[in-house]
N, C-alpha and C. Protein backbone atom coordinates (compact mmCIF):
# COMPACT_ATOMS: atom_id res chain seq x y z
N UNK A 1 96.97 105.45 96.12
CA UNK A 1 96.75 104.13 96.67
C UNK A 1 96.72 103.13 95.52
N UNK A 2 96.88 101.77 95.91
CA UNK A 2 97.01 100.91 94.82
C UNK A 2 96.00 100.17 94.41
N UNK A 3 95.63 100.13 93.27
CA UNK A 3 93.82 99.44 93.08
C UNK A 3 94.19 98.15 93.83
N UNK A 4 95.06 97.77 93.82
CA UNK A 4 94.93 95.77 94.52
C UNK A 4 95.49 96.10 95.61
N UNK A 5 94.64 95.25 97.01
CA UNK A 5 95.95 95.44 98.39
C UNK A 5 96.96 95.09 97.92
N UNK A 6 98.31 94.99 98.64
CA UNK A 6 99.20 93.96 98.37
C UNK A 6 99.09 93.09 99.56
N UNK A 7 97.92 93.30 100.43
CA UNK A 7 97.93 91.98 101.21
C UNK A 7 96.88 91.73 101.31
N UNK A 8 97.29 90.04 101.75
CA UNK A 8 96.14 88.74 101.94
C UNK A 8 94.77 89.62 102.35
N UNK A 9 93.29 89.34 102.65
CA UNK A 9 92.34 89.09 103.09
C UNK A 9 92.78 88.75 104.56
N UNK A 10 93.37 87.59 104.70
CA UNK A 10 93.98 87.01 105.90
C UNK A 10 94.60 87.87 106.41
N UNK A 11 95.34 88.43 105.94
CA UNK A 11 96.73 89.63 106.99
C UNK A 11 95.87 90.81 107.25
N UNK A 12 95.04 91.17 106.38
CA UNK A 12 94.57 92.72 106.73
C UNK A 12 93.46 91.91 107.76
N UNK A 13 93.21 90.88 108.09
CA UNK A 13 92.04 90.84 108.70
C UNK A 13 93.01 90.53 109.94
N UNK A 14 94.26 89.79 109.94
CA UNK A 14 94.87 89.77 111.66
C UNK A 14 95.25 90.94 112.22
N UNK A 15 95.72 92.06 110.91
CA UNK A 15 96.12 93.32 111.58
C UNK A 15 94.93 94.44 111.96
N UNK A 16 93.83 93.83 110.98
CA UNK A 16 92.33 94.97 112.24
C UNK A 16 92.54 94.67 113.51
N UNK A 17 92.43 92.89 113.89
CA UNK A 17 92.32 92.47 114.85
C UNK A 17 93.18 93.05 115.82
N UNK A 18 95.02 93.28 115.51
CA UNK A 18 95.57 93.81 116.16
C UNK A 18 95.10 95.44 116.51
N UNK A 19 94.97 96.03 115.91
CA UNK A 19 94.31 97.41 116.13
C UNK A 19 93.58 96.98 117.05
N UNK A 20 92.35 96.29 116.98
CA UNK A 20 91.30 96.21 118.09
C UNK A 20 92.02 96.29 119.64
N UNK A 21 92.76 95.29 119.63
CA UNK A 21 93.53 94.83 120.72
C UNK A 21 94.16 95.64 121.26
N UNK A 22 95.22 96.53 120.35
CA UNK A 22 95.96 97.48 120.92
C UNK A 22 95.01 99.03 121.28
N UNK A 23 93.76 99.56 121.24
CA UNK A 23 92.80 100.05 120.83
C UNK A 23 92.33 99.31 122.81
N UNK A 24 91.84 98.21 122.63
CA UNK A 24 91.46 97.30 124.00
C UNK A 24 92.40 97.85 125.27
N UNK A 25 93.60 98.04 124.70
CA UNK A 25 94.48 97.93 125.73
C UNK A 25 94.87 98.99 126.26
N UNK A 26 94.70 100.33 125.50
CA UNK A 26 94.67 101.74 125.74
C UNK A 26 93.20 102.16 126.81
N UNK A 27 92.35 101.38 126.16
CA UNK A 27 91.30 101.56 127.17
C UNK A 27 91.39 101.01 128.63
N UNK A 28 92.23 99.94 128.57
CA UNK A 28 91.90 99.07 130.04
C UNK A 28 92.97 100.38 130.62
N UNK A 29 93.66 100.69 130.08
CA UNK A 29 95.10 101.67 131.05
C UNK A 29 94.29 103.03 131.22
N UNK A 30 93.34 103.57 130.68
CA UNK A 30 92.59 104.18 131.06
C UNK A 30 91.81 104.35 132.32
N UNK A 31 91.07 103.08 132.01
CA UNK A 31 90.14 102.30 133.61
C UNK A 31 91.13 101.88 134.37
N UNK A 32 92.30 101.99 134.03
CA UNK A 32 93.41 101.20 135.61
C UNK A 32 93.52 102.40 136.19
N UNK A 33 94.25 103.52 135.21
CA UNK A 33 94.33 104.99 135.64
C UNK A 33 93.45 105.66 136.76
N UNK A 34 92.37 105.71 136.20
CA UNK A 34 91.36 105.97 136.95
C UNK A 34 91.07 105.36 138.21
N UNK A 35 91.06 104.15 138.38
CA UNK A 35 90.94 103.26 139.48
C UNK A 35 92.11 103.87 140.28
N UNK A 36 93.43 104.44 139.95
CA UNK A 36 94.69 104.26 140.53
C UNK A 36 94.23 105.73 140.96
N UNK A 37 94.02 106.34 140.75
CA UNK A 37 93.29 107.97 140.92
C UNK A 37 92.70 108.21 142.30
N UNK A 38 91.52 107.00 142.25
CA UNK A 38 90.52 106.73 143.22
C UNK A 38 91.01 106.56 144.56
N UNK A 39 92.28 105.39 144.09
CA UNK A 39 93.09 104.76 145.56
C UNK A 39 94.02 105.66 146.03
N UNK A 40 94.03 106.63 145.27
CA UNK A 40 95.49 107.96 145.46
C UNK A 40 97.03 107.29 144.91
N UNK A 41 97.03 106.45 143.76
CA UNK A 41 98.22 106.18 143.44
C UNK A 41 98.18 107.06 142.26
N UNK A 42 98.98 108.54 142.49
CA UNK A 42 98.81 109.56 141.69
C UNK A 42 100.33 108.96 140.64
N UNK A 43 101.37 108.36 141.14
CA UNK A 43 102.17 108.14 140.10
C UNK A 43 101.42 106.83 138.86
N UNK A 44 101.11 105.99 139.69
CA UNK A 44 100.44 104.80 138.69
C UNK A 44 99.50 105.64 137.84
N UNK A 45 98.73 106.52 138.08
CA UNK A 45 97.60 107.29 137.68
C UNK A 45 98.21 107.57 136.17
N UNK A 46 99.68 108.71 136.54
CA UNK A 46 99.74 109.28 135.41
C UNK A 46 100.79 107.97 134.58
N UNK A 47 101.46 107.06 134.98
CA UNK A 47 102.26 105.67 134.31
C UNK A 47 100.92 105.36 133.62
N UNK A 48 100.01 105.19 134.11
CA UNK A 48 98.93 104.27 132.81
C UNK A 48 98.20 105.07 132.31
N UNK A 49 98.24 106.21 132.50
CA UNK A 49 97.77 107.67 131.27
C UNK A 49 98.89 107.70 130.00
N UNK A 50 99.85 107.18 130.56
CA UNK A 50 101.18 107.36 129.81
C UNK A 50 100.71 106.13 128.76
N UNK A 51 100.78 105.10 129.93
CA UNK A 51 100.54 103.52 128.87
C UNK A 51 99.66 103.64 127.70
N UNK A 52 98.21 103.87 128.40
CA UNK A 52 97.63 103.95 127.00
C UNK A 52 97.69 105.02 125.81
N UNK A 53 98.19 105.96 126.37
CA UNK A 53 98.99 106.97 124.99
C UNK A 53 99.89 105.49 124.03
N UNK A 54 100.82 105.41 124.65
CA UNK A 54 101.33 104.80 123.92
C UNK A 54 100.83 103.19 122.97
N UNK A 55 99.73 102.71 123.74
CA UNK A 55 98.59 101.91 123.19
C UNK A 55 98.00 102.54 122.00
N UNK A 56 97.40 103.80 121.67
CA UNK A 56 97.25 104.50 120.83
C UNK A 56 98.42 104.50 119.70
N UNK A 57 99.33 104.89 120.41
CA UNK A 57 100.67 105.27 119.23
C UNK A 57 100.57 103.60 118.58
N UNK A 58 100.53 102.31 119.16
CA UNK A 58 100.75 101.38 118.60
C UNK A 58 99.64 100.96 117.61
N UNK A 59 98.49 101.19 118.02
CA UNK A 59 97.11 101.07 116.85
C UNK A 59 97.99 102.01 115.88
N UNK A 60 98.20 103.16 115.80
CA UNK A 60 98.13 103.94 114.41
C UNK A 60 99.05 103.73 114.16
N UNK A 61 100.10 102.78 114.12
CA UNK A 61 100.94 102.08 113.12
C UNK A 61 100.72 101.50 112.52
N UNK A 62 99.78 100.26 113.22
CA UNK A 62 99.00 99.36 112.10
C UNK A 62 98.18 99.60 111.30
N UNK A 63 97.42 101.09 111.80
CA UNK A 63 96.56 101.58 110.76
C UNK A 63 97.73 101.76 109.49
N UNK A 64 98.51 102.80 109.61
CA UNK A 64 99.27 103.37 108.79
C UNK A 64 99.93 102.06 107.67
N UNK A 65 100.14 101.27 108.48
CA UNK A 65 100.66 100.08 107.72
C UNK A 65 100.00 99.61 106.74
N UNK A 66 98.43 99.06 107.21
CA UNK A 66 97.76 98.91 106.30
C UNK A 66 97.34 99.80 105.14
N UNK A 67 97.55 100.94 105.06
CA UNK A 67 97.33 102.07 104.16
C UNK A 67 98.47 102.14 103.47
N UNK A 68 99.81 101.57 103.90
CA UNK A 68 100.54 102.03 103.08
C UNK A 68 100.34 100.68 102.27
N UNK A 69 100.21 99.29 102.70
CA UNK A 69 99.70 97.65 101.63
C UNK A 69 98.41 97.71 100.86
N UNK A 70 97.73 99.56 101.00
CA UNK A 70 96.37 99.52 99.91
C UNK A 70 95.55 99.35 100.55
N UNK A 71 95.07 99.36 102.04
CA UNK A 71 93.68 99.07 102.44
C UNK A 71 93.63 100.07 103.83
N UNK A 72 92.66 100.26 104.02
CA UNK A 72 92.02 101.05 104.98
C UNK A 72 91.22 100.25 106.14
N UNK A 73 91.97 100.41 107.06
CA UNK A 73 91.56 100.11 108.30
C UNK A 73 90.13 100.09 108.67
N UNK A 74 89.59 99.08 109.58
CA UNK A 74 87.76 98.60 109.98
C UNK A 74 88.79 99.98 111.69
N UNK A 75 87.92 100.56 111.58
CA UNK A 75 87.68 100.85 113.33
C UNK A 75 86.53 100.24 114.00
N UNK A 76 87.64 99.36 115.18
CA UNK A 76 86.65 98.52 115.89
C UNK A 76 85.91 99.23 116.59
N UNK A 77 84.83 98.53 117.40
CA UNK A 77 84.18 98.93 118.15
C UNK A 77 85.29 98.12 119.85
N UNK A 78 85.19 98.82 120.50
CA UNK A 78 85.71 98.09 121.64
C UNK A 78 85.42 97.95 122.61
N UNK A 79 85.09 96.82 123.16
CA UNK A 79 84.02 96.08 124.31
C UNK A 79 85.03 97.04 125.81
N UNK A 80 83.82 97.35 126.22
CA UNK A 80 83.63 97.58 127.62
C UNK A 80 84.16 97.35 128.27
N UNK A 81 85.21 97.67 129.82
CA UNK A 81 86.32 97.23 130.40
C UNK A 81 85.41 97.16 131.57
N UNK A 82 85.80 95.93 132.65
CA UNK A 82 85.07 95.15 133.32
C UNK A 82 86.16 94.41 134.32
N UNK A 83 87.19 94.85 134.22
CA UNK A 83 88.33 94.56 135.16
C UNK A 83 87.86 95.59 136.42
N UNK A 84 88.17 94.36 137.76
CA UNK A 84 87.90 95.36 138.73
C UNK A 84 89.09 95.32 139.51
N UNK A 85 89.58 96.77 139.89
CA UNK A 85 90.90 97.10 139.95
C UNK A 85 90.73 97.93 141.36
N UNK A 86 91.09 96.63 142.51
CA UNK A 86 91.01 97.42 143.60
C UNK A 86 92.16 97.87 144.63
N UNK A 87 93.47 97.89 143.44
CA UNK A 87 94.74 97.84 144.26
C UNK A 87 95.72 97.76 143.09
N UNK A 88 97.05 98.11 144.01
CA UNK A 88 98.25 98.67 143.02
C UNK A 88 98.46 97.37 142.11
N UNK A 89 98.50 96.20 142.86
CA UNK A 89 98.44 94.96 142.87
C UNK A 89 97.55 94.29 141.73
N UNK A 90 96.37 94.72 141.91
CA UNK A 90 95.09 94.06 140.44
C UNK A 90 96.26 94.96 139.32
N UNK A 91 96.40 96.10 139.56
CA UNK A 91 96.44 97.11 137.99
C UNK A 91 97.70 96.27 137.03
N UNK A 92 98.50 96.35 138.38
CA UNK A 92 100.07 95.86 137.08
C UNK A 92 99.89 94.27 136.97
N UNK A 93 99.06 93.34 137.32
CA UNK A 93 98.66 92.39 137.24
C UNK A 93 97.57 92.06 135.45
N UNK A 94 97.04 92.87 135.93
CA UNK A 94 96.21 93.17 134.70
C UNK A 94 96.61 93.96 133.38
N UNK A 95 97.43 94.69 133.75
CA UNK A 95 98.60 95.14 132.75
C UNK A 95 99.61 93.98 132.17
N UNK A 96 100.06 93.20 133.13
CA UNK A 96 101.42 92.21 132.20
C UNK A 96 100.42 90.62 131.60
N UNK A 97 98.82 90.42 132.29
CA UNK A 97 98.33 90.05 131.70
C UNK A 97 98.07 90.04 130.17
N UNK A 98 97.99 91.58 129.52
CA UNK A 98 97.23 92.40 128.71
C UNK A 98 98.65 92.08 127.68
N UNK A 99 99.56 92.34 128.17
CA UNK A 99 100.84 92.81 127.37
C UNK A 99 101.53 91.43 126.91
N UNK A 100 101.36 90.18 128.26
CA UNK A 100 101.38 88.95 127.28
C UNK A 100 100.76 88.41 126.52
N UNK A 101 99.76 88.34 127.01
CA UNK A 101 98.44 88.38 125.84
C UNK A 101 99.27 89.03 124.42
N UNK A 102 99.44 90.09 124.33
CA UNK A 102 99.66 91.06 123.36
C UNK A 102 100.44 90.06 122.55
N UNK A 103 102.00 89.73 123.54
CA UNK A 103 103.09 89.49 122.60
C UNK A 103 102.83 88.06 122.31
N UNK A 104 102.25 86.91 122.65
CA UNK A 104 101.80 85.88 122.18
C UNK A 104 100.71 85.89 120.79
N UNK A 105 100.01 86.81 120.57
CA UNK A 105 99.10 87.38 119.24
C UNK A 105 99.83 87.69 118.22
N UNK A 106 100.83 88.75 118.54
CA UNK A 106 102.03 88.86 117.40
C UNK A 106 103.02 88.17 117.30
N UNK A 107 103.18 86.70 117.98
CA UNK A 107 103.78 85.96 117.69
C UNK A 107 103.39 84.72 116.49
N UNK A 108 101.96 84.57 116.82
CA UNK A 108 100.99 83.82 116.20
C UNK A 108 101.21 84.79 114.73
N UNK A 109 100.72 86.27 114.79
CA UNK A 109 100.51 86.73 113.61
C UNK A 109 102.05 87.00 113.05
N UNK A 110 102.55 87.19 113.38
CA UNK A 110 103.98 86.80 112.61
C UNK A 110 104.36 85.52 111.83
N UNK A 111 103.99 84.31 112.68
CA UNK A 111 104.21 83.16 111.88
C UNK A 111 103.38 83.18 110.58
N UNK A 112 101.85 83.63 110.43
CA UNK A 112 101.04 83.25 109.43
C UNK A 112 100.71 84.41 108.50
N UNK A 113 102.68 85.00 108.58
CA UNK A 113 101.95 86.25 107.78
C UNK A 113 103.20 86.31 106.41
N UNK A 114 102.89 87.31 105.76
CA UNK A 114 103.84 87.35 104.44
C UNK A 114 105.09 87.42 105.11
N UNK A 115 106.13 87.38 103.98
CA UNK A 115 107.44 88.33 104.79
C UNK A 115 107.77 89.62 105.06
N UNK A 116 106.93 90.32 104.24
CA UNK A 116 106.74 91.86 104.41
C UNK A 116 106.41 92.31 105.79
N UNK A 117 104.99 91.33 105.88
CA UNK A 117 104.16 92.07 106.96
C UNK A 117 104.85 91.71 108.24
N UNK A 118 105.77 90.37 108.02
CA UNK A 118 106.81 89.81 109.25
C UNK A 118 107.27 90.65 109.78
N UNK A 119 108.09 91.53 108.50
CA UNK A 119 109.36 92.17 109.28
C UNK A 119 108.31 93.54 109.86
N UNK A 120 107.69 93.99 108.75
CA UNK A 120 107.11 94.77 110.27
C UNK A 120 106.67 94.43 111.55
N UNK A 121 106.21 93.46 111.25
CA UNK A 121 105.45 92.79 113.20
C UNK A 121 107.01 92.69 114.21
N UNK A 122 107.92 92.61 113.30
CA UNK A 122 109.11 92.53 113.89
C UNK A 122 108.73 93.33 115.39
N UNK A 123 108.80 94.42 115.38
CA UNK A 123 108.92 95.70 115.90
C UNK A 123 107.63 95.73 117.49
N UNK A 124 106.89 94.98 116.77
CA UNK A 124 105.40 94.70 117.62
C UNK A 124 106.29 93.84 118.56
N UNK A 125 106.48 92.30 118.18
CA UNK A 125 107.48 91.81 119.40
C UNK A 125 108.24 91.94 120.22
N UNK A 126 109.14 93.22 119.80
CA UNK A 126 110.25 93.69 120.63
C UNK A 126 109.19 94.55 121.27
N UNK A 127 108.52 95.27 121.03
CA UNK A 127 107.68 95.90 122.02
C UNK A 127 107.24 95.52 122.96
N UNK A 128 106.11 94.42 123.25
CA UNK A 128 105.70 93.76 123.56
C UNK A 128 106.76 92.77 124.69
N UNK A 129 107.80 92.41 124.25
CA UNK A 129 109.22 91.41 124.93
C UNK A 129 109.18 92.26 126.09
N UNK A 130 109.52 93.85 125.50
CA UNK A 130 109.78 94.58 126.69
C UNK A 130 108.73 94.89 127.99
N UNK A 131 107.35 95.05 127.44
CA UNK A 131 106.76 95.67 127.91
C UNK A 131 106.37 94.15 129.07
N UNK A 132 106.37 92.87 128.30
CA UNK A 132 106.27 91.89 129.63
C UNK A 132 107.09 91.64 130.78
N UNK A 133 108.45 92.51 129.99
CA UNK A 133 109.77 91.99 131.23
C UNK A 133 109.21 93.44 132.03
N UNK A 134 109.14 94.57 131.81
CA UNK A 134 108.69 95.78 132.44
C UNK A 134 107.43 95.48 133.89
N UNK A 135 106.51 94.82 133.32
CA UNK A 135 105.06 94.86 133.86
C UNK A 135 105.70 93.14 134.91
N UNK A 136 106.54 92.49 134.51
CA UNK A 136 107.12 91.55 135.38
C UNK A 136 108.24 92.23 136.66
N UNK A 137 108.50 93.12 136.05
CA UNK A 137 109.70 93.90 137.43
C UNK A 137 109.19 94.52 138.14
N UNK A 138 107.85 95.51 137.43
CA UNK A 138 107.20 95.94 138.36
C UNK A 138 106.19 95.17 139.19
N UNK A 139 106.01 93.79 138.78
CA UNK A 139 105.14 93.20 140.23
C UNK A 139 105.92 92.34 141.31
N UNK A 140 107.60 92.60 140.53
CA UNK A 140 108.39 91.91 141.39
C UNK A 140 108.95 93.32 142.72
N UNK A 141 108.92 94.77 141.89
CA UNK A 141 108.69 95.19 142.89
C UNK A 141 108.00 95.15 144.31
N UNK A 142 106.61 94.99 143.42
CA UNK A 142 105.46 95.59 144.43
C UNK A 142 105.64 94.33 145.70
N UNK A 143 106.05 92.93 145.16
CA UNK A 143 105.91 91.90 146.14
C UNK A 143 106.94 92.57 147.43
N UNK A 144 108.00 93.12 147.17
CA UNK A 144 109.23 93.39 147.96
C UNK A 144 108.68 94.56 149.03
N UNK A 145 107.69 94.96 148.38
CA UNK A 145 107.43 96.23 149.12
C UNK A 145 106.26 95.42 150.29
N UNK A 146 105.20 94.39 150.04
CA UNK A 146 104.89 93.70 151.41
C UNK A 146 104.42 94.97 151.63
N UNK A 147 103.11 94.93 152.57
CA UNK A 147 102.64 95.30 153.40
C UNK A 147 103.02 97.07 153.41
N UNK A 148 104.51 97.15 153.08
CA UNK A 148 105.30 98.45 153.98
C UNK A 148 104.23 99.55 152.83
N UNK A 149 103.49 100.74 153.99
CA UNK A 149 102.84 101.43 152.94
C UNK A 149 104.15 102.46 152.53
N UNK A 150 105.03 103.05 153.14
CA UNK A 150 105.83 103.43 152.84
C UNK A 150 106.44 103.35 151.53
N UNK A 151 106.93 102.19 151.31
CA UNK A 151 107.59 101.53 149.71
C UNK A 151 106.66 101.83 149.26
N UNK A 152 105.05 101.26 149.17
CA UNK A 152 104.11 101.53 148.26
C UNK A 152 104.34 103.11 147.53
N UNK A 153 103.89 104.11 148.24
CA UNK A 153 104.21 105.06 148.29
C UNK A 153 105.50 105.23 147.40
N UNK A 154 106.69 105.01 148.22
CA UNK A 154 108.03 105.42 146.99
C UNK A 154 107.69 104.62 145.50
N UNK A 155 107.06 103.33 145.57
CA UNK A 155 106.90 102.97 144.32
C UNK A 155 105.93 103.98 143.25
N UNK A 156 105.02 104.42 144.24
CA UNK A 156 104.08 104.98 143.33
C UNK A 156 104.80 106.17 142.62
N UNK A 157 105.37 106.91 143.19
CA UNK A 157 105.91 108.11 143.08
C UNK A 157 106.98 107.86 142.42
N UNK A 158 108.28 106.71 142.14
CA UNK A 158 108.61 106.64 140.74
C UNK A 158 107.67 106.16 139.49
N UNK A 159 106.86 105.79 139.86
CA UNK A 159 105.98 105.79 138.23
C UNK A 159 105.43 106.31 137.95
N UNK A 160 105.02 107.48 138.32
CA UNK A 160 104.71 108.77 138.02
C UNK A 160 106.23 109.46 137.47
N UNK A 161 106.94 108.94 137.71
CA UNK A 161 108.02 109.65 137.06
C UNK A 161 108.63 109.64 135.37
């Protein structure tokens, strides 16, 4: 490791923050999971078991990142999930919430960051781009499906897929 970071105070402190967040967001797909469990949406169940895996995979990049610029990651503590999720409807709602949220943060932290740390956040954006157009198709699904429990049903059962 290198006795000096090679980054700011400032950058290692936006990229804890991102950890936290992405860390936040693995948890809420947890509590959606579960909620989706409860209601019998066994495909949503295992789609946001999936999600926050991959919420995980995105924290330990930034960890890794920062370790490879000389500094070692704060593990946050992460506040309590308090979303109440009483339908297929709250979950992916609260999901493309979460995920714009997301990509508006790494848009911010991209602008106010080195060029190094840019081009990595690169990667965070395109993530993020996708994951809002994703969590947008799927509530443009769910509107189409109306009422019909049927569709519900076929919807659930491709996202479990």
């Amino acid at each position: 490791m290198p006795t000096k970071p090679l980054i700011s105070k400032q950058v290692e402190s936006s990229i804890n923050a991102a950890i936290a967040s992405e860390l936040y967001a693995s948890h809420l797909y947890r509590h959606i999971a579960n909620h989706m469990q409860r209601l019998g949406y066994f495909g949503a169940q295992k789609f946001f078991q999936a999600e926050a895996g991959h919420e995980v995979e995105h924290s330990q990049m930034l960890v890794d990142y920062l370790n490879d610029m000389g500094v070692v990651a704060s593990m946050p503590m992460v506040d309590a999930i308090t979303e109440d999720i009483a339908s297929l409807a709250d979950a992916l709602e609260a999901a493309y919430d979460t995920e714009a949220q997301l990509l508006k943060d790494y848009v911010a932290r991209h602008a106010s960051s080195d060029p190094v740390t840019q081009q990595f956040l690169l990667q965070f954006i395109e993530i993020q781009r996708k994951a809002v157009g994703e969590f947008g198709d799927l509530i443009s699904r769910l509107d189409r499906c109306g009422d019909d429990k049927c569709a519900l049903l076929m919807l659930d059962k491709e996202l479990g897929e």
